[in-house]
C-alpha atoms as a PDB file:
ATOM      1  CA  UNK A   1       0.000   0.000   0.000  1.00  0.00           C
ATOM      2  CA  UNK A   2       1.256   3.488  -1.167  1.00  0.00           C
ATOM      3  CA  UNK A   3       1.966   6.439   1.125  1.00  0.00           C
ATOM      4  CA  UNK A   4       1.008   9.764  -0.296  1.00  0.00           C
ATOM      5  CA  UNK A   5       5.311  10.644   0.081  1.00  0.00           C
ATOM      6  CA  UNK A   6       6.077   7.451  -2.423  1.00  0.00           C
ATOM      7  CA  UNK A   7       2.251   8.044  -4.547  1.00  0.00           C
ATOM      8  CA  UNK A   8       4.045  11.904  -4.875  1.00  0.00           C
ATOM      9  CA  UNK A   9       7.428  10.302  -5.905  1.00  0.00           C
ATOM     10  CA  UNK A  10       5.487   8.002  -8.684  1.00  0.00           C
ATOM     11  CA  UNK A  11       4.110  11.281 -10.037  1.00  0.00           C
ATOM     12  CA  UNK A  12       7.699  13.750  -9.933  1.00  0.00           C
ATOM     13  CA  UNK A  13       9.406  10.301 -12.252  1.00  0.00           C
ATOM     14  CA  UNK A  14       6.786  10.703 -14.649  1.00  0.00           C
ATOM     15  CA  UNK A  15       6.875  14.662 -14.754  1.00  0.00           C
ATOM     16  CA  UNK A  16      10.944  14.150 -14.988  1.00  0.00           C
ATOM     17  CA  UNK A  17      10.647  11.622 -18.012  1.00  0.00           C
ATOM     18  CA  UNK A  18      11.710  13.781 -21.234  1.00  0.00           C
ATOM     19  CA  UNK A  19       8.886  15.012 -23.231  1.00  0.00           C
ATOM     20  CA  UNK A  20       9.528  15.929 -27.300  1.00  0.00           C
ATOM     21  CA  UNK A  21       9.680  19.520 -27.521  1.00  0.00           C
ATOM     22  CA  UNK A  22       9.102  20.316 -24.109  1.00  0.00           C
ATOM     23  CA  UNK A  23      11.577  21.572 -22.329  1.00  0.00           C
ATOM     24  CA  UNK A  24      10.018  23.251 -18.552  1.00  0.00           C
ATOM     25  CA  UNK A  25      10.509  22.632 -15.132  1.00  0.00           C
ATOM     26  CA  UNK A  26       7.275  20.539 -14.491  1.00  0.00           C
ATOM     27  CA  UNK A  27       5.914  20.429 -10.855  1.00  0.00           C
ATOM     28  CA  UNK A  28       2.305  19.514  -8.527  1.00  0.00           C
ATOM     29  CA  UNK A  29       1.123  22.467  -7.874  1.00  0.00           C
ATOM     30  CA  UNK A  30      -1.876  20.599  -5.851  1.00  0.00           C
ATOM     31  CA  UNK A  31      -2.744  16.662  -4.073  1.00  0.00           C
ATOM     32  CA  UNK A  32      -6.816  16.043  -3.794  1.00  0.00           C
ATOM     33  CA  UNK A  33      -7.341  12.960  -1.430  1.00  0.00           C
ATOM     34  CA  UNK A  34      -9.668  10.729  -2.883  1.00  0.00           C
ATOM     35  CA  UNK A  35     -11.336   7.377  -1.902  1.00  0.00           C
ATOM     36  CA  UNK A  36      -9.003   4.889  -3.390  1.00  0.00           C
ATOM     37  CA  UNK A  37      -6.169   7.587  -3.093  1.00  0.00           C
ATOM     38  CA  UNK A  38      -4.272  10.717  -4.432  1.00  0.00           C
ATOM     39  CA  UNK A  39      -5.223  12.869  -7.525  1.00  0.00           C
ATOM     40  CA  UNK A  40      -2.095  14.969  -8.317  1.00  0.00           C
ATOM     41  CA  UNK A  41      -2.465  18.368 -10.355  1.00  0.00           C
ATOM     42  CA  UNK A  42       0.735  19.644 -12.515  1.00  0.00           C
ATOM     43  CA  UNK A  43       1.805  22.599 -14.087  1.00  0.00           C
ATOM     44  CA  UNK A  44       5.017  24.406 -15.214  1.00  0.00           C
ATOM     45  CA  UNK A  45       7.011  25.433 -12.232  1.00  0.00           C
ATOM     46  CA  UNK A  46       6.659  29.275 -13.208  1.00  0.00           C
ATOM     47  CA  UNK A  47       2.824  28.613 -13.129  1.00  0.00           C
ATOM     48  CA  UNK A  48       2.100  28.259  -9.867  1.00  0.00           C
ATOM     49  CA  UNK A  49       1.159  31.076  -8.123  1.00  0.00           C
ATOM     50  CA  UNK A  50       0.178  32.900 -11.653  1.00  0.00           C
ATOM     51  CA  UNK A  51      -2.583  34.869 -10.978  1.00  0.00           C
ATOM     52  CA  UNK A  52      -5.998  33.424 -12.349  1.00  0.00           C
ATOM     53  CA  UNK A  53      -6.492  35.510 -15.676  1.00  0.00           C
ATOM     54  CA  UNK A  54      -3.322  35.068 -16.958  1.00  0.00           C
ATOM     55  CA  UNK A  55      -2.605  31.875 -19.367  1.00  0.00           C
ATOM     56  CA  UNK A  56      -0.543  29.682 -18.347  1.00  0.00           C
ATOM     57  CA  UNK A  57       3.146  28.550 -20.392  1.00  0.00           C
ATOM     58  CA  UNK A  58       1.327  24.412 -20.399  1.00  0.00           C
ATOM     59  CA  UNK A  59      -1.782  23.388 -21.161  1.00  0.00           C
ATOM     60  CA  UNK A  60      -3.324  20.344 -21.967  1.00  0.00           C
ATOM     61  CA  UNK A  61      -1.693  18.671 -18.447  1.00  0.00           C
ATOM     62  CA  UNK A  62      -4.716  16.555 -16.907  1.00  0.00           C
ATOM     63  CA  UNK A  63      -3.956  15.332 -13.190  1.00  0.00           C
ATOM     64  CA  UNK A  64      -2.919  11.947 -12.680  1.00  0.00           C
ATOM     65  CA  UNK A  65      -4.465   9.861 -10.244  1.00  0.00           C
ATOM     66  CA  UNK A  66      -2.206   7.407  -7.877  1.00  0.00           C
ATOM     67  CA  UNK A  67      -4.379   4.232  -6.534  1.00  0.00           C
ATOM     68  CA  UNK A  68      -3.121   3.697  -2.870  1.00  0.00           C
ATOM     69  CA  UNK A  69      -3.496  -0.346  -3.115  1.00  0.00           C
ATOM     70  CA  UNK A  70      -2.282  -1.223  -6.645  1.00  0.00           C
ATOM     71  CA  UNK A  71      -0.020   1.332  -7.053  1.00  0.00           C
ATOM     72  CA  UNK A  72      -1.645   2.272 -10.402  1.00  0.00           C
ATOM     73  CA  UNK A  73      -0.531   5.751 -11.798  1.00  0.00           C
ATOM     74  CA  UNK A  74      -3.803   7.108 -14.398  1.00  0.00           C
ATOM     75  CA  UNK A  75      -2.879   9.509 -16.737  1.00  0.00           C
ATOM     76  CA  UNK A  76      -6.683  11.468 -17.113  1.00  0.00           C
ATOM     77  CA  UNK A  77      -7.629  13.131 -20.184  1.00  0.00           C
ATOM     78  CA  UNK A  78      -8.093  17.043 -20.182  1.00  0.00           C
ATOM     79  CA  UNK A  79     -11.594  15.988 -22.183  1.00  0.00           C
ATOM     80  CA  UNK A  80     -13.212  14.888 -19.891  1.00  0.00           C
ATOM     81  CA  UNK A  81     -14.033  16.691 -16.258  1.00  0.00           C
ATOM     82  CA  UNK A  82     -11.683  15.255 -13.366  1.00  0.00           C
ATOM     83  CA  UNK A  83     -15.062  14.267 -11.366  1.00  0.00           C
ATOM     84  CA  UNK A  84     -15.959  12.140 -14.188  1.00  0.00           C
ATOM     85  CA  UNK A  85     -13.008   9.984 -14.435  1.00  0.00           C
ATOM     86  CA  UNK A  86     -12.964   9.763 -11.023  1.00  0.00           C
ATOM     87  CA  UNK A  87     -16.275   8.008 -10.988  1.00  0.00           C
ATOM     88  CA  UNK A  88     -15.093   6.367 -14.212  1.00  0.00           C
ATOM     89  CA  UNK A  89     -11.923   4.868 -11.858  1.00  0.00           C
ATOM     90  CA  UNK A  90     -14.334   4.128  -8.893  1.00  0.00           C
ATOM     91  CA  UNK A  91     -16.712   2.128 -11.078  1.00  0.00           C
ATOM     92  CA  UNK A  92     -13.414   0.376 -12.624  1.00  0.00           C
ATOM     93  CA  UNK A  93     -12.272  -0.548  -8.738  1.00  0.00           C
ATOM     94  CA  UNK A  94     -15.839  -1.715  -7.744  1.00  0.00           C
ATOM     95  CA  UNK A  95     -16.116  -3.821 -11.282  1.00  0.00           C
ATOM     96  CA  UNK A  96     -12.493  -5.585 -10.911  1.00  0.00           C
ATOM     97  CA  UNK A  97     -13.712  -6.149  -6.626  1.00  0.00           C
ATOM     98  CA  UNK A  98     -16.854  -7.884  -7.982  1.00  0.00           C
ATOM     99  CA  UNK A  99     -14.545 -10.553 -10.535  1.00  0.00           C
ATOM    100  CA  UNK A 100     -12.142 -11.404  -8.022  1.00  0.00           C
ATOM    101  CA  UNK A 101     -15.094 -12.277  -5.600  1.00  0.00           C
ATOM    102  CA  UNK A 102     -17.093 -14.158  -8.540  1.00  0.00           C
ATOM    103  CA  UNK A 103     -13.345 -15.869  -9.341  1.00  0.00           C
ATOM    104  CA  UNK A 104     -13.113 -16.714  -5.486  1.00  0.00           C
ATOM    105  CA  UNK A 105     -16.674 -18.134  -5.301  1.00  0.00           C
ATOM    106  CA  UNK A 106     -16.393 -20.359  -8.697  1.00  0.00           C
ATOM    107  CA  UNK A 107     -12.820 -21.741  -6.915  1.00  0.00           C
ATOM    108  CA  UNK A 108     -14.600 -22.831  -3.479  1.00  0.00           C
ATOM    109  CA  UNK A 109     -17.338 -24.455  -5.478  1.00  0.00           C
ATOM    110  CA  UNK A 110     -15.374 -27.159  -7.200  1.00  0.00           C
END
């Protein structure tokens, strides 16, 4: 089971892999704590603390969300509202819960 310390050190690898044609100082600029763990916003370095009218240097960075028990690291897409693929990963969890008990049950019956 993840800590947020080692979810947050999952997140800064990915921001430190090299990205064509990019070339800033990527950071989380904000952690959301969420059921099955950690939703991790990004941005340029020189972002945060921008006030909220100006445009920022990156766009197109959706969060990434960190699962606490399998270590799973999401990548979201900036099409669809955060909330939503929340729900979207929640429904995934509860789906893969209900196989493994439905695999479990068909083992103890034979």
């Amino acid at each position: 089971m993840l800590t947020e310390d080692e979810a947050r050190g999952l997140v800064l690898r990915e921001l430190a892999r090299p990205a064509r044609g990019m070339n800033l100082d990527l950071a989380i600029s904000r952690v959301e704590t969420v059921s099955f763990g950690w939703v991790f916003y990004w941005c340029a370095r020189q972002d945060i603390g921008r006030p909220a009218g100006q445009r920022p240097t990156l766009g197109g960075n959706g969060p990434f969300l960190v699962d606490r028990e399998n270590e799973r690291l999401i990548r979201t897409a900036t099409s669809k509202p955060v909330a939503q693929q929340i729900t979207d990963y929640e429904r995934r969890l509860r789906r893969e819960a209900h196989a493994r008990n439905a695999a479990a049950k068909r083992v103890v019956q034979r």
